[in-house]
N, C-alpha and C. Protein backbone atom coordinates (compact mmCIF):
# COMPACT_ATOMS: atom_id res chain seq x y z
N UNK A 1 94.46 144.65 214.20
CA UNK A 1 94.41 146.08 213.91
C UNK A 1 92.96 146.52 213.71
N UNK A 2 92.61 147.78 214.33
CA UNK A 2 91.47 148.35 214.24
C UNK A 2 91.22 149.35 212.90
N UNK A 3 90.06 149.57 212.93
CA UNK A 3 89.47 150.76 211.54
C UNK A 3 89.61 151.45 212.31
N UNK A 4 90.27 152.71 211.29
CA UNK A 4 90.48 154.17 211.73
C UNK A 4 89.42 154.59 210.54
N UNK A 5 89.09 156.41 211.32
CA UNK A 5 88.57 157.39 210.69
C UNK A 5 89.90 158.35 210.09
N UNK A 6 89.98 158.15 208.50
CA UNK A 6 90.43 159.42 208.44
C UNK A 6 90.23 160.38 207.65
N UNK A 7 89.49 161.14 209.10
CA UNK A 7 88.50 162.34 208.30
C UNK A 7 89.50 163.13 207.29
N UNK A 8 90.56 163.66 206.93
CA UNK A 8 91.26 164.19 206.13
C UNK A 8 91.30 163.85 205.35
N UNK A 9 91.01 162.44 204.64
CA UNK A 9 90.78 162.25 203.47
C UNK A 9 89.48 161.56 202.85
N UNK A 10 88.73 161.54 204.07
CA UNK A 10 87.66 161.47 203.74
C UNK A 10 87.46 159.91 203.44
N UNK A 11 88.11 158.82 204.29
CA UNK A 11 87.67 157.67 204.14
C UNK A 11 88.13 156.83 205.62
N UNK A 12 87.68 155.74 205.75
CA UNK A 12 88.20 154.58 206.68
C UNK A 12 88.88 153.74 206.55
N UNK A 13 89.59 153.21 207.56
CA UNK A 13 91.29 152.74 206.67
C UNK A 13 91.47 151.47 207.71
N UNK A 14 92.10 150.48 207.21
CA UNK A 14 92.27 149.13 207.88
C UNK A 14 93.33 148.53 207.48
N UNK A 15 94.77 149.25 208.24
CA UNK A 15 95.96 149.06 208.36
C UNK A 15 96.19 147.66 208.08
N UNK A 16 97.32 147.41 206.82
CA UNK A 16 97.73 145.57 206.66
C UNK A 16 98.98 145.59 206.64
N UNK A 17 99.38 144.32 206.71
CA UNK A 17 100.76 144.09 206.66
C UNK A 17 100.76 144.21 205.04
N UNK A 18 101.51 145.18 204.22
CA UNK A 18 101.80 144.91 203.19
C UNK A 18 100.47 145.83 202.21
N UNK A 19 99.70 146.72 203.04
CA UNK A 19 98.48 147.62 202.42
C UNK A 19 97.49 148.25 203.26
N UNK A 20 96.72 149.00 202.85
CA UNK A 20 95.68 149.77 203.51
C UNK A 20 94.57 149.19 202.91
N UNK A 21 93.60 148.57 203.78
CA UNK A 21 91.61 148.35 202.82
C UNK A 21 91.26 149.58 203.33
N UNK A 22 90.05 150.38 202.41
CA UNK A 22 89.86 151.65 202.89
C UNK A 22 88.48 151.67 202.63
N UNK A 23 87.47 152.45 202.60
CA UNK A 23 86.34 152.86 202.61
C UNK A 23 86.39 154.41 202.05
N UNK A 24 86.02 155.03 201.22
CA UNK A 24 86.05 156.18 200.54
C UNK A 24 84.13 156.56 201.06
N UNK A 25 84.23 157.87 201.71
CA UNK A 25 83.04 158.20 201.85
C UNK A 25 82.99 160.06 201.60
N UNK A 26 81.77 160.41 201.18
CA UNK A 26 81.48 161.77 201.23
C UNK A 26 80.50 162.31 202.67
N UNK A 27 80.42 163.37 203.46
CA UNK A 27 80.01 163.74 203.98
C UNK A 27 78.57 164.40 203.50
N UNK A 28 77.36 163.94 204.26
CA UNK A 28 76.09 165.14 203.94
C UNK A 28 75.65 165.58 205.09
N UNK A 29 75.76 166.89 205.73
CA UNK A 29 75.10 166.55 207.37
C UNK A 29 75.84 165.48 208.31
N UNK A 30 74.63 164.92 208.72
CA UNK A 30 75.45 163.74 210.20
C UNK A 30 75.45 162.85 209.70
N UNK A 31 75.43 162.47 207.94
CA UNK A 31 75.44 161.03 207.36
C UNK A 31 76.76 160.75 206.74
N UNK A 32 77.16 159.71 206.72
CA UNK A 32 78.23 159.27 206.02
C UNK A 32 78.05 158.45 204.72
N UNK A 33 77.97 159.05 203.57
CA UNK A 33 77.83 158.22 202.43
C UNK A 33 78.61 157.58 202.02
N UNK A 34 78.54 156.30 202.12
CA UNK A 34 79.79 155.19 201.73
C UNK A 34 79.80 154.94 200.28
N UNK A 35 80.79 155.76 199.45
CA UNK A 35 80.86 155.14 197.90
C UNK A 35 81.84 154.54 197.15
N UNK A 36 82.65 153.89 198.37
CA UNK A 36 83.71 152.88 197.36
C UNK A 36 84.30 152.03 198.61
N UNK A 37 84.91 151.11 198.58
CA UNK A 37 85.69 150.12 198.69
C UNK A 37 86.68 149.59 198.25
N UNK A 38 88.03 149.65 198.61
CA UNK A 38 89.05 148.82 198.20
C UNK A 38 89.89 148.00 199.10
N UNK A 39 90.48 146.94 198.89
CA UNK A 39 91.03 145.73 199.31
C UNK A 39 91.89 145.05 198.47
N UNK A 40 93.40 145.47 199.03
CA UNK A 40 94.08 144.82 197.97
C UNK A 40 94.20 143.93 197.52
N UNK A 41 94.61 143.57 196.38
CA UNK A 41 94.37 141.94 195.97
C UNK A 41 94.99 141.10 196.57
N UNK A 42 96.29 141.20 197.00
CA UNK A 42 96.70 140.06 197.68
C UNK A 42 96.14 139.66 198.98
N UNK A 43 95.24 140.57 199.27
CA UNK A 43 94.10 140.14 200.80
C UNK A 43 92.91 139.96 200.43
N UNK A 44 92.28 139.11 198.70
CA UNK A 44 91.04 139.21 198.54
C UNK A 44 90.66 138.00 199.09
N UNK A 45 89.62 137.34 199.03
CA UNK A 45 89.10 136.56 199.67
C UNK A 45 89.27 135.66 201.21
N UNK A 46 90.40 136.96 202.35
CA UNK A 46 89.97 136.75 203.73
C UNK A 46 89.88 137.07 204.50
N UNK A 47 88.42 138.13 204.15
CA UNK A 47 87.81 138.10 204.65
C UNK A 47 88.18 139.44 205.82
N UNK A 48 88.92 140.33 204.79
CA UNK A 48 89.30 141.94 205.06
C UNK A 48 88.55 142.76 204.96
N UNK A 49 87.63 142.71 204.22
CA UNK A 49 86.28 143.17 203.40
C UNK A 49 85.08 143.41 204.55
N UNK A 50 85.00 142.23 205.07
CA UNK A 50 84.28 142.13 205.89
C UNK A 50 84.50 142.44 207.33
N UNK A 51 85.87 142.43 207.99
CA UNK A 51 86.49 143.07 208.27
C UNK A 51 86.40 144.75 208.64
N UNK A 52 86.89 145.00 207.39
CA UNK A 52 86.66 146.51 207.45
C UNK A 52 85.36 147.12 207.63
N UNK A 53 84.13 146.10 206.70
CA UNK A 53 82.77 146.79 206.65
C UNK A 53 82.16 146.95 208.28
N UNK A 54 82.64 145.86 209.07
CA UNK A 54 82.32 145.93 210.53
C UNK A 54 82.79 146.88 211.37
N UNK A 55 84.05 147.08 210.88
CA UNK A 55 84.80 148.39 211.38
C UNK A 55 84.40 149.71 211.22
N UNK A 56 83.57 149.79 210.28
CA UNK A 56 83.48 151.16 209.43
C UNK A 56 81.69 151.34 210.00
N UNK A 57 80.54 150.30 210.09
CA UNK A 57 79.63 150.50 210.75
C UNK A 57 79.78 150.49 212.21
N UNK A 58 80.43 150.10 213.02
CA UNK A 58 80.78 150.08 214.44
C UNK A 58 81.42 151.77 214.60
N UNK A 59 81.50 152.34 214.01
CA UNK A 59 82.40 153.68 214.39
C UNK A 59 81.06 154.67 213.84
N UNK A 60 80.65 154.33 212.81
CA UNK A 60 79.80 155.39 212.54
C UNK A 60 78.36 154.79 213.45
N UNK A 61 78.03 153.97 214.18
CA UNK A 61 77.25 154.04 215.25
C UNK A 61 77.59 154.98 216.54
N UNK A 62 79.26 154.57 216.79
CA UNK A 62 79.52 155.08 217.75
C UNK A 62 79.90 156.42 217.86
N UNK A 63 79.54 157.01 216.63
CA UNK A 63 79.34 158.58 216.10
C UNK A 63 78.39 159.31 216.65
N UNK A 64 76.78 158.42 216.33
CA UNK A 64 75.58 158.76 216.67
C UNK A 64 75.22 159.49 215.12
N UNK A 65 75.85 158.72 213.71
CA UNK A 65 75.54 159.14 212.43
C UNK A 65 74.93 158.18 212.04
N UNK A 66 74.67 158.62 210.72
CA UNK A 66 73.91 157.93 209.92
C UNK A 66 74.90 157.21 208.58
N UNK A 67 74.42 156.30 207.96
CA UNK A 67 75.14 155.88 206.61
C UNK A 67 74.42 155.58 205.37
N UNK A 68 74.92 155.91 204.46
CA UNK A 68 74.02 155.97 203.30
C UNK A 68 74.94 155.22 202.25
N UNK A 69 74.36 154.11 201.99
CA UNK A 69 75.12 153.03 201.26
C UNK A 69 74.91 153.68 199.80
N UNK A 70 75.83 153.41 199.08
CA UNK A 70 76.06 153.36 197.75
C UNK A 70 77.41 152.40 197.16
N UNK A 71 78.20 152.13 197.85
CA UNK A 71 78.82 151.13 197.33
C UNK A 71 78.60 149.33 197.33
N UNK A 72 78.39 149.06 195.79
CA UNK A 72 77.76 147.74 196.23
C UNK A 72 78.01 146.69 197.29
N UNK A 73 79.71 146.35 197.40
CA UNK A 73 80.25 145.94 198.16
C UNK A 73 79.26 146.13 199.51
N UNK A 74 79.62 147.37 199.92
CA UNK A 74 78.77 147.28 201.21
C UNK A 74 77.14 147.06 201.77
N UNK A 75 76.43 147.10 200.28
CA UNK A 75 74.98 146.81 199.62
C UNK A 75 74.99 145.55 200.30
N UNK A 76 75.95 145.11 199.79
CA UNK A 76 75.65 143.34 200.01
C UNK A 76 75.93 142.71 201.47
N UNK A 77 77.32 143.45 201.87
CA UNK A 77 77.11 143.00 203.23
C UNK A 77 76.27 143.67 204.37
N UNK A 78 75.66 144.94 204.47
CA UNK A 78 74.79 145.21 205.20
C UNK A 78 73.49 144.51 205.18
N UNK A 79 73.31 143.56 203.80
CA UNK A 79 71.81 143.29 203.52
C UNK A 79 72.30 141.93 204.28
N UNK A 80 73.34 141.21 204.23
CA UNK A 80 73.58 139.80 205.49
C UNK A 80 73.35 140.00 206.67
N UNK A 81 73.69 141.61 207.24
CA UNK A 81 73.92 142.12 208.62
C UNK A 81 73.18 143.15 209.32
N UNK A 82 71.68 142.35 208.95
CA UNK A 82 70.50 143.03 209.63
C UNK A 82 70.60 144.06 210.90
N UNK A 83 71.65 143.60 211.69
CA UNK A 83 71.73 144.28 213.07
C UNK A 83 72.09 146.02 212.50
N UNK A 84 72.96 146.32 211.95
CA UNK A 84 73.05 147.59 211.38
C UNK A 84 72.13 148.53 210.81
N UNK A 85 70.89 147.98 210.56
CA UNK A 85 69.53 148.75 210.07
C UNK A 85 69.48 149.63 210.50
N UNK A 86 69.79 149.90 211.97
CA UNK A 86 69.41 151.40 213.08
C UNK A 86 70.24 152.69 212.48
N UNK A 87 71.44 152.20 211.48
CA UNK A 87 72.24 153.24 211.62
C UNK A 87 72.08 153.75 210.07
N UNK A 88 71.14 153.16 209.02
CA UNK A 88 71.33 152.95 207.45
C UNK A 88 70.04 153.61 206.81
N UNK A 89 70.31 154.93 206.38
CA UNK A 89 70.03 155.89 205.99
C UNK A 89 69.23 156.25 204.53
N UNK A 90 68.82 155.31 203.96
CA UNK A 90 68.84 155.68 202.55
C UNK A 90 69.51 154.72 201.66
């Protein structure tokens, strides 16, 4: 299953058997400020997280936006995943 945008509520969503991992973001302009993360517990440690964070920078490239990290979660994996620099805002 792929990451969806859903702009209506204003986050990115990564359909599970049994839950949604989501990405909660606010809009500024053409940037997408990423300020939360969730992953349900019974999918913590495999590797959904990471998962989704790939999902959620692969779409907002293919936007032609920008992203502006604020959730640590994603702090940490963008700082492993140098290739994303082009798109990371602040």
């Amino acid at each position: 299953m792929d990451v969806v945008e859903n702009a209506e509520q204003n986050r990115f969503e990564l359909s599970l058997d049994g839950g949604t991992a989501l990405v909660a973001y606010r809009r500024d302009g053409d940037r997408v400020v990423l300020v939360h993360t969730e992953v349900p517990e019974q999918f913590a440690g495999q590797g959904v997280g990471s998962r989704l964070a790939k999902g959620v920078f692969e779409l907002i490239r293919a936007s032609g936006r920008k992203a502006v990290v604020r959730c640590d979660f994603l702090k940490g994996w963008v700082a492993r995943h140098r290739d994303y620099d082009d798109i990371i805002d602040g």
